[in-house]
N, C-alpha and C. Protein backbone atom coordinates (compact mmCIF):
# COMPACT_ATOMS: atom_id res chain seq x y z
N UNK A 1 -94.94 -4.50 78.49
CA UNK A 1 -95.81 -3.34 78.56
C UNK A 1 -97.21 -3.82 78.89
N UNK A 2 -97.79 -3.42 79.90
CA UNK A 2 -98.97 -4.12 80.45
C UNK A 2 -99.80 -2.65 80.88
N UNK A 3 -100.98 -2.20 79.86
CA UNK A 3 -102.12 -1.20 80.59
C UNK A 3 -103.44 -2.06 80.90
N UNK A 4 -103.62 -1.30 82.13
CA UNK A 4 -105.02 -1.50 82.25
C UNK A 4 -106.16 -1.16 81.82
N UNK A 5 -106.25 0.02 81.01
CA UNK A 5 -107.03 -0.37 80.04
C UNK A 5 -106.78 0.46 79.00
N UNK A 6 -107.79 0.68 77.64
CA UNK A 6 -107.93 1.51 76.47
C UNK A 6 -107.02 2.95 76.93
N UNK A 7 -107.68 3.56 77.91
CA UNK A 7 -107.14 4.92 78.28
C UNK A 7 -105.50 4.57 78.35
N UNK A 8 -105.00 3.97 79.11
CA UNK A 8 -103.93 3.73 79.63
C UNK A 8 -103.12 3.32 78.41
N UNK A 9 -103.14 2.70 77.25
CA UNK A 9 -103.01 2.61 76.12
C UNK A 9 -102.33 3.27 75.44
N UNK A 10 -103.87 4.21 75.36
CA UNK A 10 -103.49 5.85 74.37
C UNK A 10 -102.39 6.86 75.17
N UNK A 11 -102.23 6.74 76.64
CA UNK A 11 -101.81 7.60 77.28
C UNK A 11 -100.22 7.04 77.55
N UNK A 12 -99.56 5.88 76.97
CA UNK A 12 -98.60 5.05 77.07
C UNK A 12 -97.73 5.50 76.71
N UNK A 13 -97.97 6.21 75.34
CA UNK A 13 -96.94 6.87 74.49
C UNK A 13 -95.45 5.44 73.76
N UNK A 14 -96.23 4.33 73.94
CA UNK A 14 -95.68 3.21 72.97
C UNK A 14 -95.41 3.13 71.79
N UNK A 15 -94.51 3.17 70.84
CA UNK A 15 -94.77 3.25 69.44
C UNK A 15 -95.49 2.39 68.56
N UNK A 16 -96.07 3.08 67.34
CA UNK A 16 -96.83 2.72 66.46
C UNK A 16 -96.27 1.29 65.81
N UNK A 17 -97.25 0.44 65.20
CA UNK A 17 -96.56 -1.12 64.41
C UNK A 17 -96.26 -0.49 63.17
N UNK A 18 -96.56 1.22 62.87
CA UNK A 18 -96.48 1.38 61.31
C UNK A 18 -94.86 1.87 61.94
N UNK A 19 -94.57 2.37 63.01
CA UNK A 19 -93.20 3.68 63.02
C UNK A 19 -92.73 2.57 63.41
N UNK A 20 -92.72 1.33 64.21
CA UNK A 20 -92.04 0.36 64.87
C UNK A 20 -91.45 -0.53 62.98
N UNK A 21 -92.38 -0.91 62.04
CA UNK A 21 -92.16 -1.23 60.85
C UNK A 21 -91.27 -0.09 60.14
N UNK A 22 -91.38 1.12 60.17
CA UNK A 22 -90.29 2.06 59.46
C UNK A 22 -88.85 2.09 59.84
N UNK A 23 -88.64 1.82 61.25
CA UNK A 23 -87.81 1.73 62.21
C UNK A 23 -86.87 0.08 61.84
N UNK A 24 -88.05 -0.46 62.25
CA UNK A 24 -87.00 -1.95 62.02
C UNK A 24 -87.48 -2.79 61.06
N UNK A 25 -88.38 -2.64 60.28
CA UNK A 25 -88.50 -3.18 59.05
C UNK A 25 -89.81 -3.94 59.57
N UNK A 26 -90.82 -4.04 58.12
CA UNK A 26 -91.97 -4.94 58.73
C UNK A 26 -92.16 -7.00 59.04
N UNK A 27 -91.01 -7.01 58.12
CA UNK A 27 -90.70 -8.09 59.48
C UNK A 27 -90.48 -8.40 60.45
N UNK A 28 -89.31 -7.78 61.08
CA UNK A 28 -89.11 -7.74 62.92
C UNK A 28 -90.70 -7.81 63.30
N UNK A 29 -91.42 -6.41 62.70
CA UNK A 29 -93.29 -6.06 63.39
C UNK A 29 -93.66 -7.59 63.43
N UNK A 30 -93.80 -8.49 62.18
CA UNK A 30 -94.44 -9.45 61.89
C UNK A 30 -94.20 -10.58 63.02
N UNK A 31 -92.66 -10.41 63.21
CA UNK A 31 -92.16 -11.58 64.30
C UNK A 31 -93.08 -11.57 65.70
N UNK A 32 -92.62 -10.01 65.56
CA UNK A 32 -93.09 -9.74 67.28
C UNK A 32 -94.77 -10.39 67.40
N UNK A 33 -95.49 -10.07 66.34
CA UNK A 33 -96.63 -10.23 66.66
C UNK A 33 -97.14 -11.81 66.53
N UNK A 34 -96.29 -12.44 65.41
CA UNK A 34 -96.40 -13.65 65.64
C UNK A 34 -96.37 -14.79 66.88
N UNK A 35 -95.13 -13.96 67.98
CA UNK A 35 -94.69 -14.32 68.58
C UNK A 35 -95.88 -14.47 70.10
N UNK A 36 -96.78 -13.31 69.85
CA UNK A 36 -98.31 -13.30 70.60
C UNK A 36 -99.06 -14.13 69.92
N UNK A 37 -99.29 -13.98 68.84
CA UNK A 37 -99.76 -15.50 68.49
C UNK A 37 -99.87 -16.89 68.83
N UNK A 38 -98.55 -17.25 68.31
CA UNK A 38 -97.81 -17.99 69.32
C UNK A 38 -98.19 -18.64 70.87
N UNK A 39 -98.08 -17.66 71.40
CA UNK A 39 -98.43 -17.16 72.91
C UNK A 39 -99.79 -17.94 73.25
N UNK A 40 -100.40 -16.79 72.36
CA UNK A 40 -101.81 -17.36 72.88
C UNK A 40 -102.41 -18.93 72.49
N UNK A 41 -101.63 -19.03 71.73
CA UNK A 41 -102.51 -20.93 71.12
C UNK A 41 -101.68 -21.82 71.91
N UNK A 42 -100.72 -21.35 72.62
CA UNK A 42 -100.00 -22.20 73.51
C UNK A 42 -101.06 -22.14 74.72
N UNK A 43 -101.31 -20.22 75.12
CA UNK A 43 -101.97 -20.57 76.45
C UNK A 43 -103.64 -21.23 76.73
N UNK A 44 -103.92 -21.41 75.52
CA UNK A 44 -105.35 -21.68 75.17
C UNK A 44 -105.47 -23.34 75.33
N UNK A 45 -104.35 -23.78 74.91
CA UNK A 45 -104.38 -25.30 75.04
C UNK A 45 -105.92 -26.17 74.35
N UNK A 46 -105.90 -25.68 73.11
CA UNK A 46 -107.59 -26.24 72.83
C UNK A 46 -106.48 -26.88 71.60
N UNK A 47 -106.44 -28.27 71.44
CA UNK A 47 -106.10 -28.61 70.28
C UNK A 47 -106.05 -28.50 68.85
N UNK A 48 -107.86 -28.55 68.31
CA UNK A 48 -107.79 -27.61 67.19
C UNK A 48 -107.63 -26.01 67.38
N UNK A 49 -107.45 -25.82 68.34
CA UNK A 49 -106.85 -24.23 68.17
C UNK A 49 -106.04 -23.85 67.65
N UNK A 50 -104.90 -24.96 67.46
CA UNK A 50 -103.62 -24.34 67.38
C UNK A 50 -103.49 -24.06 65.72
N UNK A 51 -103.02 -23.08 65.58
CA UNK A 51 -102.72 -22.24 64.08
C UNK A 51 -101.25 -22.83 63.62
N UNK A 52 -101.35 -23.00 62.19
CA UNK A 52 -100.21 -23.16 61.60
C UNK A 52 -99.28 -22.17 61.43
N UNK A 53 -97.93 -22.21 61.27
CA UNK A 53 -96.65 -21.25 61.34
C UNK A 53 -97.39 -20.33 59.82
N UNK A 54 -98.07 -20.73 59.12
CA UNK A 54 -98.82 -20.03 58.01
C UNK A 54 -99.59 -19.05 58.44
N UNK A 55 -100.25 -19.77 59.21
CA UNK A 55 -101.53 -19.22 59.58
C UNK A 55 -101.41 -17.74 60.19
N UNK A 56 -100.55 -18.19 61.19
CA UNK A 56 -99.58 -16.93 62.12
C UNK A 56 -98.75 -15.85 61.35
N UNK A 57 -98.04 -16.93 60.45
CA UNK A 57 -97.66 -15.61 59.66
C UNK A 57 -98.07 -14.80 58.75
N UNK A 58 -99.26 -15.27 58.27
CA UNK A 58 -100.34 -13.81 57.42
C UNK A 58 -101.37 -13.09 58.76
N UNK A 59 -101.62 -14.10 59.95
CA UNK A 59 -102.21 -12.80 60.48
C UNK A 59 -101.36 -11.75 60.93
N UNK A 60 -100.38 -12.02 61.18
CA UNK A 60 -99.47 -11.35 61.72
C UNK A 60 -99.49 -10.16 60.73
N UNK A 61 -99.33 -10.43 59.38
CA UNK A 61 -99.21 -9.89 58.08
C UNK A 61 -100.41 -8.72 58.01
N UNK A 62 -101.37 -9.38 58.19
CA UNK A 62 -102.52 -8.84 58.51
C UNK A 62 -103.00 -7.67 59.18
N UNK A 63 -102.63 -8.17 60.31
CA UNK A 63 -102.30 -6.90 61.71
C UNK A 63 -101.47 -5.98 60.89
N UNK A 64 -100.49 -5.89 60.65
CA UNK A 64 -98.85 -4.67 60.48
C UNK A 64 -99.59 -4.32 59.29
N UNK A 65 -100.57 -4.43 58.76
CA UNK A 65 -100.84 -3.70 57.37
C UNK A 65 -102.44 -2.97 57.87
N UNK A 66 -103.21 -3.81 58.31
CA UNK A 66 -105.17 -2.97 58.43
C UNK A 66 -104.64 -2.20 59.78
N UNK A 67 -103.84 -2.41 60.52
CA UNK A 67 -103.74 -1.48 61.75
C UNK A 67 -102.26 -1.20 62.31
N UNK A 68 -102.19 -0.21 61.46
CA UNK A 68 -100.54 0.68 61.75
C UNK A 68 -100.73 1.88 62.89
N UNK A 69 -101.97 1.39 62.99
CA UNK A 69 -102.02 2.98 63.88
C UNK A 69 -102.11 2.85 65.23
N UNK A 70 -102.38 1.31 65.88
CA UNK A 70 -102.15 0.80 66.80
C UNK A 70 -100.29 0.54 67.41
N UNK A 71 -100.88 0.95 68.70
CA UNK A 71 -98.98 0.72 69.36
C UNK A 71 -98.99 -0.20 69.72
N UNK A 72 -98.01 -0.39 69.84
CA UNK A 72 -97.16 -2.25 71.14
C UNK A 72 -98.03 -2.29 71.88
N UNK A 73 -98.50 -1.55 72.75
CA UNK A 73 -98.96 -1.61 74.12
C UNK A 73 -100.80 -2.18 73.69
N UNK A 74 -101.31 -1.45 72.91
CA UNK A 74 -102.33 -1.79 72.12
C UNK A 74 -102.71 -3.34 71.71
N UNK A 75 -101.71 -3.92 71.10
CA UNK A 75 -101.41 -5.07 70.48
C UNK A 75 -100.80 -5.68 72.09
N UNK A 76 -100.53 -6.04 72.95
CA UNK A 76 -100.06 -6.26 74.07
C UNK A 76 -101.41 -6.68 74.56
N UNK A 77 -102.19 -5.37 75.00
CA UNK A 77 -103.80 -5.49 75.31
C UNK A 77 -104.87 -6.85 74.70
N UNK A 78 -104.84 -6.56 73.11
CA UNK A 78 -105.47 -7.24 72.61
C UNK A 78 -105.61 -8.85 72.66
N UNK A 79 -104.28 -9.12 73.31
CA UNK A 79 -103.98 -10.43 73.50
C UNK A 79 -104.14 -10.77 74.68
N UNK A 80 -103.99 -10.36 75.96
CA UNK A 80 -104.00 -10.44 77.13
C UNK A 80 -105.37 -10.47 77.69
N UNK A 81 -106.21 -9.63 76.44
CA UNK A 81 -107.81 -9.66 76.52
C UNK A 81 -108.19 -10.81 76.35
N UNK A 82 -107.48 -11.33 75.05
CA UNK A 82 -108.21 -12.82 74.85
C UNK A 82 -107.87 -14.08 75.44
N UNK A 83 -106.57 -14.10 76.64
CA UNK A 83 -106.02 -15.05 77.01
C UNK A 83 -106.91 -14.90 78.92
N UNK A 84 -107.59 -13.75 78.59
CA UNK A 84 -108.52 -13.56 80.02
C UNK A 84 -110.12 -14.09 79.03
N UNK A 85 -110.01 -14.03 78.03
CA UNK A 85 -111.55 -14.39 77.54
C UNK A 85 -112.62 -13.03 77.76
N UNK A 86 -112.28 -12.43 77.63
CA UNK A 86 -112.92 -11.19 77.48
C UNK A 86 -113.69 -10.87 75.78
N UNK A 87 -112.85 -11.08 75.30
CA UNK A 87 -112.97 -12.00 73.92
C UNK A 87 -114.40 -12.59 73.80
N UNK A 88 -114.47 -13.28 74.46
CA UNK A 88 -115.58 -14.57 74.34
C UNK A 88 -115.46 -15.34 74.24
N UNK A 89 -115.83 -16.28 74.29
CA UNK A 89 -115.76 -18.23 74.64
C UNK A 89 -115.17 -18.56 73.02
N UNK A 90 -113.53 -19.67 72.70
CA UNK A 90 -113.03 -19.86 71.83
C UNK A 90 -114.22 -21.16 71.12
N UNK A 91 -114.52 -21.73 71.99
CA UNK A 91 -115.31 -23.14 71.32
C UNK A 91 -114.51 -23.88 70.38
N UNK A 92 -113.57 -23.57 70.77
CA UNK A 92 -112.75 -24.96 70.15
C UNK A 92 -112.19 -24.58 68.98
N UNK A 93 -112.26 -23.06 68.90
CA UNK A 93 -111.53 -22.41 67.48
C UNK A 93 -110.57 -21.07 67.49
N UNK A 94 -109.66 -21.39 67.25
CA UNK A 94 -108.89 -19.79 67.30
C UNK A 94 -108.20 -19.95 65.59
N UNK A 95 -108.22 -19.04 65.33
CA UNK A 95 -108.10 -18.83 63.71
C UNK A 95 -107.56 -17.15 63.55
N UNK A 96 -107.07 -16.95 61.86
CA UNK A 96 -106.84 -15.47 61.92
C UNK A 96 -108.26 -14.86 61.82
N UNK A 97 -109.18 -14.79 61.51
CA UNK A 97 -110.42 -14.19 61.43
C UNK A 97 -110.67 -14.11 62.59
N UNK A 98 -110.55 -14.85 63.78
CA UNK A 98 -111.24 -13.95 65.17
C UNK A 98 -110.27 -13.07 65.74
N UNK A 99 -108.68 -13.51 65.62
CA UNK A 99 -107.73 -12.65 65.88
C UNK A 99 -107.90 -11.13 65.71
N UNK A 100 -108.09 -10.84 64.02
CA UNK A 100 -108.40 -9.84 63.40
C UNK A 100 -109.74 -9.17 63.61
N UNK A 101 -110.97 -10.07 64.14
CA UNK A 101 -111.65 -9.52 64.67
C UNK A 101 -111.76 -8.88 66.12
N UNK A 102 -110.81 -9.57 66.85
CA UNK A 102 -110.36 -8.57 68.22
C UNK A 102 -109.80 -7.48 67.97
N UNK A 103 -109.28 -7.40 66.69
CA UNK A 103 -108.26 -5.94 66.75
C UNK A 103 -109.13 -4.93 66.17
N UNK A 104 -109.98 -5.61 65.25
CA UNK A 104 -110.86 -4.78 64.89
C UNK A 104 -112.12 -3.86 65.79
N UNK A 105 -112.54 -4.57 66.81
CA UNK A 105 -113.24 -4.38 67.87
C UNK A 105 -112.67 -3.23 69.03
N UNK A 106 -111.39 -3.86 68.81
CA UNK A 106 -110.33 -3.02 69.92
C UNK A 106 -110.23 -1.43 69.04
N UNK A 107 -109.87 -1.34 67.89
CA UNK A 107 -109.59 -0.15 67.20
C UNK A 107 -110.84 0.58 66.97
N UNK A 108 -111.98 -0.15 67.45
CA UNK A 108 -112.99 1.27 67.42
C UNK A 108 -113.51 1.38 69.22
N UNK A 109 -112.95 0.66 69.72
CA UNK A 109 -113.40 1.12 71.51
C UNK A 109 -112.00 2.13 71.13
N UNK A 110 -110.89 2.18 70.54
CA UNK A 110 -109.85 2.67 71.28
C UNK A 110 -110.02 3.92 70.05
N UNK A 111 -110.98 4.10 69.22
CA UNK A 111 -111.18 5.15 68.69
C UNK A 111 -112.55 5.71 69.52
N UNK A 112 -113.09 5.81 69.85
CA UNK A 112 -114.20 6.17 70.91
C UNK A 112 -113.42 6.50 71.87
N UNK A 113 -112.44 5.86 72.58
CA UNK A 113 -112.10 6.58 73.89
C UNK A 113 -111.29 7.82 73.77
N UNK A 114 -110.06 7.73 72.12
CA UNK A 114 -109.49 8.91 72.00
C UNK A 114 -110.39 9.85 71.83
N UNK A 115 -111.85 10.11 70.79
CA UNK A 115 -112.99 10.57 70.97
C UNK A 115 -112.78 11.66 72.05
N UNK A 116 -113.36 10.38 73.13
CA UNK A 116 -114.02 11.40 74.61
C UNK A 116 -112.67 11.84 75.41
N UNK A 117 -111.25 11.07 74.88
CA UNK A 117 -110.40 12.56 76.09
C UNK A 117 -110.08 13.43 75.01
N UNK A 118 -110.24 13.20 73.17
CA UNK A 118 -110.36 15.00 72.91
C UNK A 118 -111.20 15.74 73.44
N UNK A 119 -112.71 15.26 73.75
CA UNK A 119 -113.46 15.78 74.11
C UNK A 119 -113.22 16.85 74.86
N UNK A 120 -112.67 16.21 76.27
CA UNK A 120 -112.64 16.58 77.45
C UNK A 120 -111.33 17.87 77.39
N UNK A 121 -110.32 17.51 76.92
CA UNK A 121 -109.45 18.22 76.46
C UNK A 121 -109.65 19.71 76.15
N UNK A 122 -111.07 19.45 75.00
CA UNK A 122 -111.20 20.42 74.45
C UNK A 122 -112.10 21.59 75.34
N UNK A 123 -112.84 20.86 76.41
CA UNK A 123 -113.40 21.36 77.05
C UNK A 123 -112.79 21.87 78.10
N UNK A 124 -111.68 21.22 78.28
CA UNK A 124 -110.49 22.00 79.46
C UNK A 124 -110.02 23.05 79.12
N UNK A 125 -109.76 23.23 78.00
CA UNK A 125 -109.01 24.10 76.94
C UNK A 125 -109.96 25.75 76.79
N UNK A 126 -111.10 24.93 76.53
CA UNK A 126 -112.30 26.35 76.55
C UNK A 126 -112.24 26.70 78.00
N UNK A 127 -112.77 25.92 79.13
CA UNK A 127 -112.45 26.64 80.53
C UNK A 127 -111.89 27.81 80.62
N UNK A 128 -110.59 27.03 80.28
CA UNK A 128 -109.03 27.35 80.83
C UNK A 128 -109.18 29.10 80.09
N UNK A 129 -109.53 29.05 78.89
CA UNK A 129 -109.70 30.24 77.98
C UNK A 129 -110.74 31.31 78.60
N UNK A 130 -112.19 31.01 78.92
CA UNK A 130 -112.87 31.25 79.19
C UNK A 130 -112.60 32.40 80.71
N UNK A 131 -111.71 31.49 81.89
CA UNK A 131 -111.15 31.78 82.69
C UNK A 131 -110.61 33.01 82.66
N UNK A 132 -108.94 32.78 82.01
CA UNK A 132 -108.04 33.42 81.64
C UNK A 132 -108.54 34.95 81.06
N UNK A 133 -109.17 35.24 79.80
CA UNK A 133 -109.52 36.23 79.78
C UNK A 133 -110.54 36.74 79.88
N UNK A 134 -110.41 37.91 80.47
CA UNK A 134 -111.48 39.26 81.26
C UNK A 134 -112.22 39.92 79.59
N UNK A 135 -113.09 40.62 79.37
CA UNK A 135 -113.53 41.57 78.28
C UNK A 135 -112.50 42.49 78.26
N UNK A 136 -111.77 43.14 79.68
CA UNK A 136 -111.15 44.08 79.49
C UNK A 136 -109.84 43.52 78.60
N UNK A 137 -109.52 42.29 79.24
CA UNK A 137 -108.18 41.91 78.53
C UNK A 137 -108.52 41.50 76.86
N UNK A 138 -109.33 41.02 76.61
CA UNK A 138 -109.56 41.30 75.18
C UNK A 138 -109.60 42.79 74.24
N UNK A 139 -110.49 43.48 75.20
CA UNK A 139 -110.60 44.97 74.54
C UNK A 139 -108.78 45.22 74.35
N UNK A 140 -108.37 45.22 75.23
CA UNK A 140 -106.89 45.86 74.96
C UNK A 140 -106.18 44.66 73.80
N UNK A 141 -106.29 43.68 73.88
CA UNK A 141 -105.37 42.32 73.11
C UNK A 141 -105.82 42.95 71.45
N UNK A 142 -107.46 43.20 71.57
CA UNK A 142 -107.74 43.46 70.36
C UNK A 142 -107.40 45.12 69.94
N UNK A 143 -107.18 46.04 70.75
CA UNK A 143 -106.47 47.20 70.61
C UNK A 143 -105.44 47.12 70.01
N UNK A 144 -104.33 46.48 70.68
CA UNK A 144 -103.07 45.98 70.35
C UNK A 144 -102.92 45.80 69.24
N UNK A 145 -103.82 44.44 68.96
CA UNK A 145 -103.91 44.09 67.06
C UNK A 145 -104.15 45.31 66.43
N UNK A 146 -105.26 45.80 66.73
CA UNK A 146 -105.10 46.99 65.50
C UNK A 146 -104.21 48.07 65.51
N UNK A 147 -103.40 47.97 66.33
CA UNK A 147 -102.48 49.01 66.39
C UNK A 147 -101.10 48.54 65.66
N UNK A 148 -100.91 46.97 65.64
CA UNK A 148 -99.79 46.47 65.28
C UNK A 148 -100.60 46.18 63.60
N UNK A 149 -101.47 46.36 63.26
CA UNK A 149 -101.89 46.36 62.07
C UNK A 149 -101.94 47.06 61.26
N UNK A 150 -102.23 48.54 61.99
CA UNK A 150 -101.68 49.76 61.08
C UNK A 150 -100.39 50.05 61.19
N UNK A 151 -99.56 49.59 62.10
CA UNK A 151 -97.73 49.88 61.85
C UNK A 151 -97.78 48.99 60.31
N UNK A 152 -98.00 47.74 60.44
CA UNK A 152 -98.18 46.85 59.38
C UNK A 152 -98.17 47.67 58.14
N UNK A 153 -99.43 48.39 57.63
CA UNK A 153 -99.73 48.94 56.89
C UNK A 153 -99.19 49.91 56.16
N UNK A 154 -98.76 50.83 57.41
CA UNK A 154 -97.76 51.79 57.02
C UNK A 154 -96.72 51.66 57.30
N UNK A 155 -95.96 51.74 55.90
CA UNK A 155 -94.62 51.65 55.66
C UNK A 155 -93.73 53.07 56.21
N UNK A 156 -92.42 52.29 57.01
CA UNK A 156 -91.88 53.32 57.87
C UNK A 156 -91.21 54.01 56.97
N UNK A 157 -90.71 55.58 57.69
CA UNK A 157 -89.55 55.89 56.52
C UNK A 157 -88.43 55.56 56.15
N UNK A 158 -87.96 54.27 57.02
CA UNK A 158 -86.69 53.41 56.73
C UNK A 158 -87.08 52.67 55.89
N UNK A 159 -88.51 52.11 55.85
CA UNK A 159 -88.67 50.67 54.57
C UNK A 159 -88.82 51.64 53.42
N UNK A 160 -88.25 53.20 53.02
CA UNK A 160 -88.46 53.86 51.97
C UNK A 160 -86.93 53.68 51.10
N UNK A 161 -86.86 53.59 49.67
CA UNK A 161 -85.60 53.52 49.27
C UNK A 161 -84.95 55.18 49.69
N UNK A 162 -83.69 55.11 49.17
CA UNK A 162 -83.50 56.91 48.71
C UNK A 162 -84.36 57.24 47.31
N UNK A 163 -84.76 58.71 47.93
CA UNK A 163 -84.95 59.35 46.21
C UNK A 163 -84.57 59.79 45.75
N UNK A 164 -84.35 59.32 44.31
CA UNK A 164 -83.27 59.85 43.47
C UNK A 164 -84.05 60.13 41.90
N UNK A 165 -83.44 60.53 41.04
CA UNK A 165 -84.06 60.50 39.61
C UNK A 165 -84.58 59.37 39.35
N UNK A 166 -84.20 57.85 39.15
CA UNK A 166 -84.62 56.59 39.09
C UNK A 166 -85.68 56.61 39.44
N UNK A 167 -86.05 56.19 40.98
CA UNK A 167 -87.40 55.76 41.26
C UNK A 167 -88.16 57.47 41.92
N UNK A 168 -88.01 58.76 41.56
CA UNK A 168 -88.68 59.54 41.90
C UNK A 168 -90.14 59.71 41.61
N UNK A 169 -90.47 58.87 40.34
CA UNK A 169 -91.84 59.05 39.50
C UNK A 169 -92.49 58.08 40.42
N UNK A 170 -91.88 56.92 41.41
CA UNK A 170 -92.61 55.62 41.79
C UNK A 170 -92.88 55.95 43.14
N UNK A 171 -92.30 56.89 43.47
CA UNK A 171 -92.61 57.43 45.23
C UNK A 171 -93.27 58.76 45.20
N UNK A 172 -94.40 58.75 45.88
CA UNK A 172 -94.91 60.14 45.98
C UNK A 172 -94.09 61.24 46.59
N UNK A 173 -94.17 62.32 46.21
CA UNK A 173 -93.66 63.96 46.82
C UNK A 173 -92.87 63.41 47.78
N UNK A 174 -94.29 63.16 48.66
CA UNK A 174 -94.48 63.41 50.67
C UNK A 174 -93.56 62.70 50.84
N UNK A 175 -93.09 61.13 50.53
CA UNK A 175 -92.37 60.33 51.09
C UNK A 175 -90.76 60.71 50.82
N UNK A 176 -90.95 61.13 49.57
CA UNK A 176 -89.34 61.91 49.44
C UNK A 176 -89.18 63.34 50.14
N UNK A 177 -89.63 63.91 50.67
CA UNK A 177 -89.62 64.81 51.09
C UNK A 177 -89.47 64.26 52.76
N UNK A 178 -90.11 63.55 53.22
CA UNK A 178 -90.06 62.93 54.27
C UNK A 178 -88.68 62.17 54.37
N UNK A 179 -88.30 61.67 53.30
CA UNK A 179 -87.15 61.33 53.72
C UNK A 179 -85.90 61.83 53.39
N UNK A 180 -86.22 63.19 52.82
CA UNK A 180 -85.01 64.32 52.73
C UNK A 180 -85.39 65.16 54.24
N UNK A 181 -86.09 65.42 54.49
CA UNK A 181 -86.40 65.72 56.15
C UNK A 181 -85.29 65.09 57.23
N UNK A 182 -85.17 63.27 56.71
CA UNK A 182 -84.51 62.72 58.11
C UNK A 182 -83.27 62.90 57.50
N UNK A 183 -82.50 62.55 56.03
CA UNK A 183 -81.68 63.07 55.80
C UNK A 183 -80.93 64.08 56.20
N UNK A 184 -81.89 65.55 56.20
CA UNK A 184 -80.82 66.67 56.31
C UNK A 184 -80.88 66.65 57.75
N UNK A 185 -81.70 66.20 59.03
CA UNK A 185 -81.50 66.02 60.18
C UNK A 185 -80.36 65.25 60.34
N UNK A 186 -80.49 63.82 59.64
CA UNK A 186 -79.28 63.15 60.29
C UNK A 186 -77.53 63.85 59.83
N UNK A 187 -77.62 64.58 58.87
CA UNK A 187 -76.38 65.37 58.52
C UNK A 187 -76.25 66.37 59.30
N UNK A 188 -77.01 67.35 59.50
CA UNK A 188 -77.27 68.38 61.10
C UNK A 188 -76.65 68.01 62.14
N UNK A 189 -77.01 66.63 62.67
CA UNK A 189 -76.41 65.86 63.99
C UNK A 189 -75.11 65.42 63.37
N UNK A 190 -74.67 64.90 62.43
CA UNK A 190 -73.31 64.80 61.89
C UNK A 190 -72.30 65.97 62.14
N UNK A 191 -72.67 66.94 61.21
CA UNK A 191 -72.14 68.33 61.54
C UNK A 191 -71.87 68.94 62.69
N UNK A 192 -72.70 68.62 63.77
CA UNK A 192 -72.76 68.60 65.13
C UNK A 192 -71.49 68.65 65.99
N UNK A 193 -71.51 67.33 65.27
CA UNK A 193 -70.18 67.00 65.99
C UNK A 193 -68.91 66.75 65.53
């Protein structure tokens, strides 16, 4: 998995080291990342650079626990950054503390960039809204509501029980009467036929 940059990242849709750890356990995570580790003190070729199988395996440890919220592709980046030196000059040291400080660096550019495409998003979103409806089409949308608000309100004469002696004291007159109204109609049309 290779992006070109932060954007390309977020927009990857790679899974998380926390869902990749729920998935296959946080060891497999630990391997994989060790395994960039690895990687890089090989491609660095600076003698004291090279990290112990210890060393590797708590940063690794490290990573899958302060940043679950980073994906593969993320962690992919971060390394490929430092094997271009983008990073900054090793001077003869690679350790877990600068490791962890690339990821750390990386997780707030790559929180700034999600930032500005909510931003933008959100501003597409208002457009798009802005666009879409007219005053007239609101006047009516908001007509609508209040019309589906007083059906709301008032209860039909089907959501009425029957009235009977029981609940006659709990229903007013009108509504029993209203619904001896559809009653003797609907027996009328019975009789009918």
């Amino acid at each position: 998995m290779k992006c070109a940059d932060v954007k390309a990242c977020l927009l990857a849709g790679t899974p998380t080291i926390g869902s990749l750890a729920r998935s296959y356990g946080e060891r497999a995570v630990r391997s994989v990342i060790e395994g960039c580790i690895v990687g890089l003190c090989e491609f660095v070729n600076i003698p004291r650079a090279t990290m112990s199988e210890s060393q590797a395996r708590q940063t690794a440890a490290l990573i899958v626990e302060e940043f679950r919220n980073l994906t593969i592709a993320d962690v992919v980046m971060i390394f490929r950054r430092g094997k271009l030196g983008q990073w900054g000059e090793f001077y003869g040291r690679l350790d877990g503390q600068m490791i962890l400080g690339w990821f750390g660096r990386y997780f707030d550019e790559r929180c700034e960039q999600a930032a500005t495409l909510s931003e933008i998003e959100a501003h597409r979103l208002k457009d798009r809204d802005q666009r879409t409806y007219t005053p007239e089409m609101i006047l009516r949308l908001h007509g609508e509501h209040r019309t589906q608000q007083k059906r709301l309100d008032t209860p039909s004469k089907n959501d009425l029980p029957a009235c009977d002696e029981r609940n006659e004291a709990y229903y007013t007159d009108r509504h029993c009467e209203e619904r001896s109204d559809v009653a003797n109609r609907q027996k009328e049309i019975i009789l009918k036929k």
